[in-house]
N, C-alpha and C. Protein backbone atom coordinates (compact mmCIF):
# COMPACT_ATOMS: atom_id res chain seq x y z
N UNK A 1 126.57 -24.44 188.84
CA UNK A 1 127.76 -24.13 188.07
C UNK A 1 127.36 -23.64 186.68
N UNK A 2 127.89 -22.66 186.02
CA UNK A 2 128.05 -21.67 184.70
C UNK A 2 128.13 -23.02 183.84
N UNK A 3 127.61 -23.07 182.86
CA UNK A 3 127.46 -23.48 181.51
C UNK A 3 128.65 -23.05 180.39
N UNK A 4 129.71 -23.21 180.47
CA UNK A 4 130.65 -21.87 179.53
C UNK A 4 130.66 -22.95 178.06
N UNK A 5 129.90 -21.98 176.88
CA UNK A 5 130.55 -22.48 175.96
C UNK A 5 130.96 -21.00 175.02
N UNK A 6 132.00 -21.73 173.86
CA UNK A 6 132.25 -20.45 173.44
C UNK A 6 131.42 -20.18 172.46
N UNK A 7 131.79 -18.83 171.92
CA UNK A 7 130.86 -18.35 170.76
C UNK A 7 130.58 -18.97 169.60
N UNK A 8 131.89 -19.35 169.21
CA UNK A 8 131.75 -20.66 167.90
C UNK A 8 131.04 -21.23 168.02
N UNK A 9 131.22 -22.06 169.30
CA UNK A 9 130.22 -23.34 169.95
C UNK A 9 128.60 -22.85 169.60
N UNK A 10 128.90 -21.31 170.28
CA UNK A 10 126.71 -21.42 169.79
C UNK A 10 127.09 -20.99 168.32
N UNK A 11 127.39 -20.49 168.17
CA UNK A 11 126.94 -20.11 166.51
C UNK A 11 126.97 -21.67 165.97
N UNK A 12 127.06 -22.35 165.91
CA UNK A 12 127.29 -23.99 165.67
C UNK A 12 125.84 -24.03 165.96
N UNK A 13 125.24 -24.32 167.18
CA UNK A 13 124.08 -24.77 167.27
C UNK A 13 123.62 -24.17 166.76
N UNK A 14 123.16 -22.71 166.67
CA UNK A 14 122.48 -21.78 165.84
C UNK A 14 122.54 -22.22 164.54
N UNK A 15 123.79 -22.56 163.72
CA UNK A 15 123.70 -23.56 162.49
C UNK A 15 122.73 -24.29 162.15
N UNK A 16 122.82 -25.25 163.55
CA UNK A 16 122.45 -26.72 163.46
C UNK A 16 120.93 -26.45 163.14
N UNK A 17 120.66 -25.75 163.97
CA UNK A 17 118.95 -25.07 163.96
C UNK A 17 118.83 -24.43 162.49
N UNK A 18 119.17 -24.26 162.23
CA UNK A 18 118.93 -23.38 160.79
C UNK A 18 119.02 -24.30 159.31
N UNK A 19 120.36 -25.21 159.91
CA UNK A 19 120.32 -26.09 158.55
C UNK A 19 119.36 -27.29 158.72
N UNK A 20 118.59 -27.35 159.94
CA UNK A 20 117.27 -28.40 159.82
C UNK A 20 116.60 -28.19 158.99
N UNK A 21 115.98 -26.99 158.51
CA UNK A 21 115.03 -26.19 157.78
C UNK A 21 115.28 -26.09 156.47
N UNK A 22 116.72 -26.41 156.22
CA UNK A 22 116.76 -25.61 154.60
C UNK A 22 117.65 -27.04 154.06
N UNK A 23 117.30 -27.00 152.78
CA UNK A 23 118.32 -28.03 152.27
C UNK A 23 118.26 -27.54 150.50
N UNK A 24 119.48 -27.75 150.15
CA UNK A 24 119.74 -27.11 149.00
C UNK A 24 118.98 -28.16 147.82
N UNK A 25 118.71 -27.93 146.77
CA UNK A 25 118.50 -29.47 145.79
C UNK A 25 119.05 -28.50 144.16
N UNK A 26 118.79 -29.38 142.99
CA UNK A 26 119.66 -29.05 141.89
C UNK A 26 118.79 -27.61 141.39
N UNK A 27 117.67 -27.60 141.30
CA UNK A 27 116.70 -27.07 141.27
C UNK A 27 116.96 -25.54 142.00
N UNK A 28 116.88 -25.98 143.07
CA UNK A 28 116.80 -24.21 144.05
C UNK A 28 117.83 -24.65 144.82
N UNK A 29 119.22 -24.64 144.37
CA UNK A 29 120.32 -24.77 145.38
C UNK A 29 120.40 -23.51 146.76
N UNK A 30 121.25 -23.61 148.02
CA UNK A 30 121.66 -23.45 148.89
C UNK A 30 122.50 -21.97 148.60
N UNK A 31 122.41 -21.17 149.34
CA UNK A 31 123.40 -19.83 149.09
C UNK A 31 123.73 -20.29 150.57
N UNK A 32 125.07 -20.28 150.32
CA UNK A 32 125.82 -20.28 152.35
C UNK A 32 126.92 -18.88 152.51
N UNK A 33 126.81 -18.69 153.72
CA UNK A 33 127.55 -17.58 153.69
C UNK A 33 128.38 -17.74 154.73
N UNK A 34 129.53 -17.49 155.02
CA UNK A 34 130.59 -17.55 155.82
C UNK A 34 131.28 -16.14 156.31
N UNK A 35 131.11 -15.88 157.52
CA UNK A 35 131.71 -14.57 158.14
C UNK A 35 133.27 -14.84 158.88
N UNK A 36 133.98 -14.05 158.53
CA UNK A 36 135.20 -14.21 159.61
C UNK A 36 135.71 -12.94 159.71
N UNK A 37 136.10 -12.17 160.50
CA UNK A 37 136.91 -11.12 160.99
C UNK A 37 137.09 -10.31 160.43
N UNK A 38 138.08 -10.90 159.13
CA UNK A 38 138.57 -9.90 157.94
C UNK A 38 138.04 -10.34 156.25
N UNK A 39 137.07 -11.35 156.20
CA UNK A 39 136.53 -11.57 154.84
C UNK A 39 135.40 -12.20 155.54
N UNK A 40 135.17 -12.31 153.48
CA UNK A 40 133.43 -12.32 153.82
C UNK A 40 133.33 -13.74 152.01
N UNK A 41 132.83 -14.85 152.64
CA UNK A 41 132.88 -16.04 151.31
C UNK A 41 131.00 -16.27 151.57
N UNK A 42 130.84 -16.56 150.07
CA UNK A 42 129.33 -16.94 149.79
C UNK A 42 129.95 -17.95 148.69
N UNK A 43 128.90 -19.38 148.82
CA UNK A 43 128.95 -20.29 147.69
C UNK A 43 127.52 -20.83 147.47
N UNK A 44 127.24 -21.15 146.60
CA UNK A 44 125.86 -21.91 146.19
C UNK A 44 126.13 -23.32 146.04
N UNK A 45 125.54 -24.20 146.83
CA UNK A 45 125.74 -25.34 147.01
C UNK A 45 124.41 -26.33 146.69
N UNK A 46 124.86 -27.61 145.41
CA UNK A 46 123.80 -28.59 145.39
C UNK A 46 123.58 -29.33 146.07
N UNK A 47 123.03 -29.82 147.46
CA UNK A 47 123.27 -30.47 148.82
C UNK A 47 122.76 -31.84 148.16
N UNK A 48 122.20 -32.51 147.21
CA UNK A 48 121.69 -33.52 146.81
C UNK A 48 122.71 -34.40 145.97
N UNK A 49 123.72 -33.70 145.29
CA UNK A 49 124.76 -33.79 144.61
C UNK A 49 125.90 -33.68 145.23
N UNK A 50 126.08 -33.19 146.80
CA UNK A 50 127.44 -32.02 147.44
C UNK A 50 128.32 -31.65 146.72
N UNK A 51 127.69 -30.85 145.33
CA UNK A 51 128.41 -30.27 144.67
C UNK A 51 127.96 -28.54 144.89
N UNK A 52 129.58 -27.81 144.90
CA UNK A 52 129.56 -26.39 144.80
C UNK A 52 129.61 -25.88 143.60
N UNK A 53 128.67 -25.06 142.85
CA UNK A 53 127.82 -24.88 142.12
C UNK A 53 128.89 -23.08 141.61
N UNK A 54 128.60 -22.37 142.88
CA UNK A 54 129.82 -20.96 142.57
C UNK A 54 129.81 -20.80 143.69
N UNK A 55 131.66 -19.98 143.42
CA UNK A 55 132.00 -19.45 144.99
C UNK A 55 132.79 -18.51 145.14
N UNK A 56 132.56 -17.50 145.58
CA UNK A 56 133.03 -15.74 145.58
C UNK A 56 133.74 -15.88 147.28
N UNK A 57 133.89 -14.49 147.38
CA UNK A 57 134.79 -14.11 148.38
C UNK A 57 135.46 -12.99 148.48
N UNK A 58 135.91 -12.20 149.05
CA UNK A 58 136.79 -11.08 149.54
C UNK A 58 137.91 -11.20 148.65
N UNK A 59 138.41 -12.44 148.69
CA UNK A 59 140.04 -13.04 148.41
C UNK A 59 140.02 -12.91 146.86
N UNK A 60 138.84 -13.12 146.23
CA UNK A 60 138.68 -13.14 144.90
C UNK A 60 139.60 -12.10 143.93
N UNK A 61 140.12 -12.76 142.85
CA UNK A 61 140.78 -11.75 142.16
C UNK A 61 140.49 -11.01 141.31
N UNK A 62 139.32 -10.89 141.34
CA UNK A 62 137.82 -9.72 141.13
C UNK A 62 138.04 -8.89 141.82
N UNK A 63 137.85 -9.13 143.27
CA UNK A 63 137.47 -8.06 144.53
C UNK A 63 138.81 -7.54 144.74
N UNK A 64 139.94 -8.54 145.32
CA UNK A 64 140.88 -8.23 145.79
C UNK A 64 141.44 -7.16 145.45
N UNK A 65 142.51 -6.24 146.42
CA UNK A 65 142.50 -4.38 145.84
C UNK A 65 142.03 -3.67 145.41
N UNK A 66 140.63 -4.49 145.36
CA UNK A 66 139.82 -2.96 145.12
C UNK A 66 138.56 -2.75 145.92
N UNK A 67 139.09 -3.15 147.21
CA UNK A 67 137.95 -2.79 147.60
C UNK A 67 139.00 -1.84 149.29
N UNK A 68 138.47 -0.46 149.30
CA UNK A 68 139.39 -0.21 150.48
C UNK A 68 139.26 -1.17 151.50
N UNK A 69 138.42 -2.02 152.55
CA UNK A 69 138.46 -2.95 153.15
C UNK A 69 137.43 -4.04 152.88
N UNK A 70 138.12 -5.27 153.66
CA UNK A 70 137.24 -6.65 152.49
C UNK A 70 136.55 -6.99 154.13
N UNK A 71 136.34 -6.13 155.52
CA UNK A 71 135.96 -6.81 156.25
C UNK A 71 134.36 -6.23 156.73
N UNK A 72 134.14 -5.13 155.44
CA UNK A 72 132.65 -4.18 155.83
C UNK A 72 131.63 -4.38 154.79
N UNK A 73 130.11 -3.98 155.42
CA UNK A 73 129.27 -3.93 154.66
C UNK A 73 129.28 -3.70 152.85
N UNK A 74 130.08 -2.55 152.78
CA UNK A 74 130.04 -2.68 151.37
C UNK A 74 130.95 -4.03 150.41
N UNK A 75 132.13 -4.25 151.12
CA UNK A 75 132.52 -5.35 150.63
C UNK A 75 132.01 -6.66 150.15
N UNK A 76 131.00 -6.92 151.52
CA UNK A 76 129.57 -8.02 151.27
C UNK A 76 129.00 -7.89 150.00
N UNK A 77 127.99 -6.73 149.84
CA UNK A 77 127.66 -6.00 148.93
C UNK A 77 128.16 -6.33 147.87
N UNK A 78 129.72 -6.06 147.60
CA UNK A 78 130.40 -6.30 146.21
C UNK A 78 130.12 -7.73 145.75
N UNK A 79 130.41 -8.62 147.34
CA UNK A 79 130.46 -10.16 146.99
C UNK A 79 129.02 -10.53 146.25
N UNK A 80 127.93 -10.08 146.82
CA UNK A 80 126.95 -10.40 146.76
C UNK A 80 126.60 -10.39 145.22
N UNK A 81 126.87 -8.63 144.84
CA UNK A 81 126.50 -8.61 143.63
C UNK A 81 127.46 -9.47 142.53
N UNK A 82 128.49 -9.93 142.86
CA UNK A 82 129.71 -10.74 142.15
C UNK A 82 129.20 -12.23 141.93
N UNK A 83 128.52 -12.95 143.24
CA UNK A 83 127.72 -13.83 142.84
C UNK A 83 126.63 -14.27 142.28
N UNK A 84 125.77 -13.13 142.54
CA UNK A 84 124.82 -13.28 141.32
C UNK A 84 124.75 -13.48 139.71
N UNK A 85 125.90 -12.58 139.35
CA UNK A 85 126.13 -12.38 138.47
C UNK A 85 126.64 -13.81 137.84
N UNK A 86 127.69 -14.38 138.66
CA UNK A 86 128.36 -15.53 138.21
C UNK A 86 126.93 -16.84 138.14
N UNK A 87 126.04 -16.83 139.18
CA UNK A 87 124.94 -17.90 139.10
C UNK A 87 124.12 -17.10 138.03
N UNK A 88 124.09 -16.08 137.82
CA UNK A 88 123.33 -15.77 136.37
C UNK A 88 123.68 -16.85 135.21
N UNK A 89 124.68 -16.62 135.12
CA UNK A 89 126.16 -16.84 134.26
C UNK A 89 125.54 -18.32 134.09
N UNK A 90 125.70 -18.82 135.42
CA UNK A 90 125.82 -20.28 135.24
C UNK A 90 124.39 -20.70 135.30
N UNK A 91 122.89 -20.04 134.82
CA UNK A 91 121.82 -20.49 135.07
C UNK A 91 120.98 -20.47 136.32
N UNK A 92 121.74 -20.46 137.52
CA UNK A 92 120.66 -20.33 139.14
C UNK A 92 120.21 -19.02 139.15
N UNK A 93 118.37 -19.15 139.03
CA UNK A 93 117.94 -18.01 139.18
C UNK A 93 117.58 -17.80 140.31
N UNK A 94 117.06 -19.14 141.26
CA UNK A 94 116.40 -19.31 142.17
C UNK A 94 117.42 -19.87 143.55
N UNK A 95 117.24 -19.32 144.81
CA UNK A 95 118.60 -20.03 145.89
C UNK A 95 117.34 -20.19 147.11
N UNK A 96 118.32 -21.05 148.07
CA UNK A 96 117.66 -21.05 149.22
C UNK A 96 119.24 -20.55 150.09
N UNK A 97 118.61 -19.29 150.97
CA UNK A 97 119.33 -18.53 151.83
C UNK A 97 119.71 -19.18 152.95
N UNK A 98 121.26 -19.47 153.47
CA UNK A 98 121.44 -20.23 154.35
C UNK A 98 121.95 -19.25 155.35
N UNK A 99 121.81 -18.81 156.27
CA UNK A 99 122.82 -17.49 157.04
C UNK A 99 123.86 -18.29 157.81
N UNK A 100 123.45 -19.61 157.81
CA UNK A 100 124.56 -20.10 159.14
C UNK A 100 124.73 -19.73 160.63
N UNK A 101 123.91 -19.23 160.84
CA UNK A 101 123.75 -19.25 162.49
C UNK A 101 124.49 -18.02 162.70
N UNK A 102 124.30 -17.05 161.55
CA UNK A 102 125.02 -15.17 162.04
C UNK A 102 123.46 -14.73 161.85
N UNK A 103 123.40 -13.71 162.63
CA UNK A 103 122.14 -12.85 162.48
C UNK A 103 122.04 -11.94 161.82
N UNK A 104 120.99 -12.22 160.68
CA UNK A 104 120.55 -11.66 159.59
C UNK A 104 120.90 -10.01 159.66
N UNK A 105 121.81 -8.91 159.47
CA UNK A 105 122.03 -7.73 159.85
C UNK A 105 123.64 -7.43 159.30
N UNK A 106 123.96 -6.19 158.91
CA UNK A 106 125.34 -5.96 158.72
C UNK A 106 125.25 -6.49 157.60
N UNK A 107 126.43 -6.72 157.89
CA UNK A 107 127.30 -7.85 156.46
C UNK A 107 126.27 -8.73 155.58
N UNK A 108 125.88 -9.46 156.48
CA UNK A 108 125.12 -10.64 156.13
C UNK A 108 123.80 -10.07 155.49
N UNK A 109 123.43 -9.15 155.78
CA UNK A 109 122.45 -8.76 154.81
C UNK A 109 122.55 -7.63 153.66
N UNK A 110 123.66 -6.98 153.66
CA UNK A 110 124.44 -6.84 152.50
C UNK A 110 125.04 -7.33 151.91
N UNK A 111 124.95 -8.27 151.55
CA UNK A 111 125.37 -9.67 150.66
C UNK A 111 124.15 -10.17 150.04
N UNK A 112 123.12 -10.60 150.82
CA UNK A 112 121.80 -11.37 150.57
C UNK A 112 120.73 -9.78 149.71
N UNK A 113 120.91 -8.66 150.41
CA UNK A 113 120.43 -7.55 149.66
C UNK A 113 121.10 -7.32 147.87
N UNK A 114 122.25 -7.62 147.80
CA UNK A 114 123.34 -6.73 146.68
C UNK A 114 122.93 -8.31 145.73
N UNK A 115 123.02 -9.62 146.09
CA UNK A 115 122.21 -11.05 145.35
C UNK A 115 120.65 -10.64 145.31
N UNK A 116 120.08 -10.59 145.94
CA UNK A 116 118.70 -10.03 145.49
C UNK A 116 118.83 -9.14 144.20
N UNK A 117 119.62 -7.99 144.56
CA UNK A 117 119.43 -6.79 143.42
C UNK A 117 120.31 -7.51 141.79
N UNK A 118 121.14 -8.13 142.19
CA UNK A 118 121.73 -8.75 140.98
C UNK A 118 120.68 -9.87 140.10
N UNK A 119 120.04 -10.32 140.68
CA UNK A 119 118.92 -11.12 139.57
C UNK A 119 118.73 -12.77 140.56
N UNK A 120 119.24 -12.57 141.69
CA UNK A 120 118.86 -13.99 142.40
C UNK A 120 117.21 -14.00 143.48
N UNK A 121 116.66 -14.98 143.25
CA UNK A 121 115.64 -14.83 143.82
C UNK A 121 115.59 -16.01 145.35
N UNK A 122 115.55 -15.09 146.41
CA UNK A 122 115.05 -16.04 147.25
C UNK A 122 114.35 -15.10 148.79
């Protein structure tokens, strides 16, 4: 008999596997990134503290209307470079990259590319 789980379901384990490896601290906090359909959210998280540190997004009233769509590569991009800027702001020079169990490509690496180019190192 078929095994059926759904996609969520693996991207979950794919998580699970990924957040074994990484753990945020005050020092070199956590960049997480969250994909859904029609937006695109990144936050930097102190996992030692479970405090959220900054947190951007599509929805942002930065981004919002001005971006012709908030569900494509360049949108990421915007986010990306929007968060850097703000963890500039707030001192994080240094992150640890969390993808969350999406594969590194698209979106997800136009976000982590456009934070690179803004002044974040990881």
């Amino acid at each position: 008999m078929l095994n059926k789980t759904s996609r969520k379901e693996l991207r979950g384990i794919r998580r699970e596997r990924v957040r074994k490896k990484i753990q945020g601290t005050a020092e070199r906090p956590r960049l997480n990134v969250f994909r859904s359909l029609q937006n695109i959210y990144a936050q930097i998280i102190d996992d030692e503290n479970g405090r959220t540190l900054v947190s951007i997004s599509t929805l942002a009233p930065e981004l919002k209307g001005k971006l012709p769509s908030s569900s494509n590569s360049a949108a990421a991009a915007a986010v990306g470079q929007l968060l850097a800027q703000k963890a500039v702001e707030a001192g994080i020079k240094q992150v640890v990259f969390d993808r969350a169990g999406y594969v590194y490509h698209g979106r997800i690496k136009a976000l982590a590319d456009a934070a690179r180019a803004g002044g974040l190192e990881f």
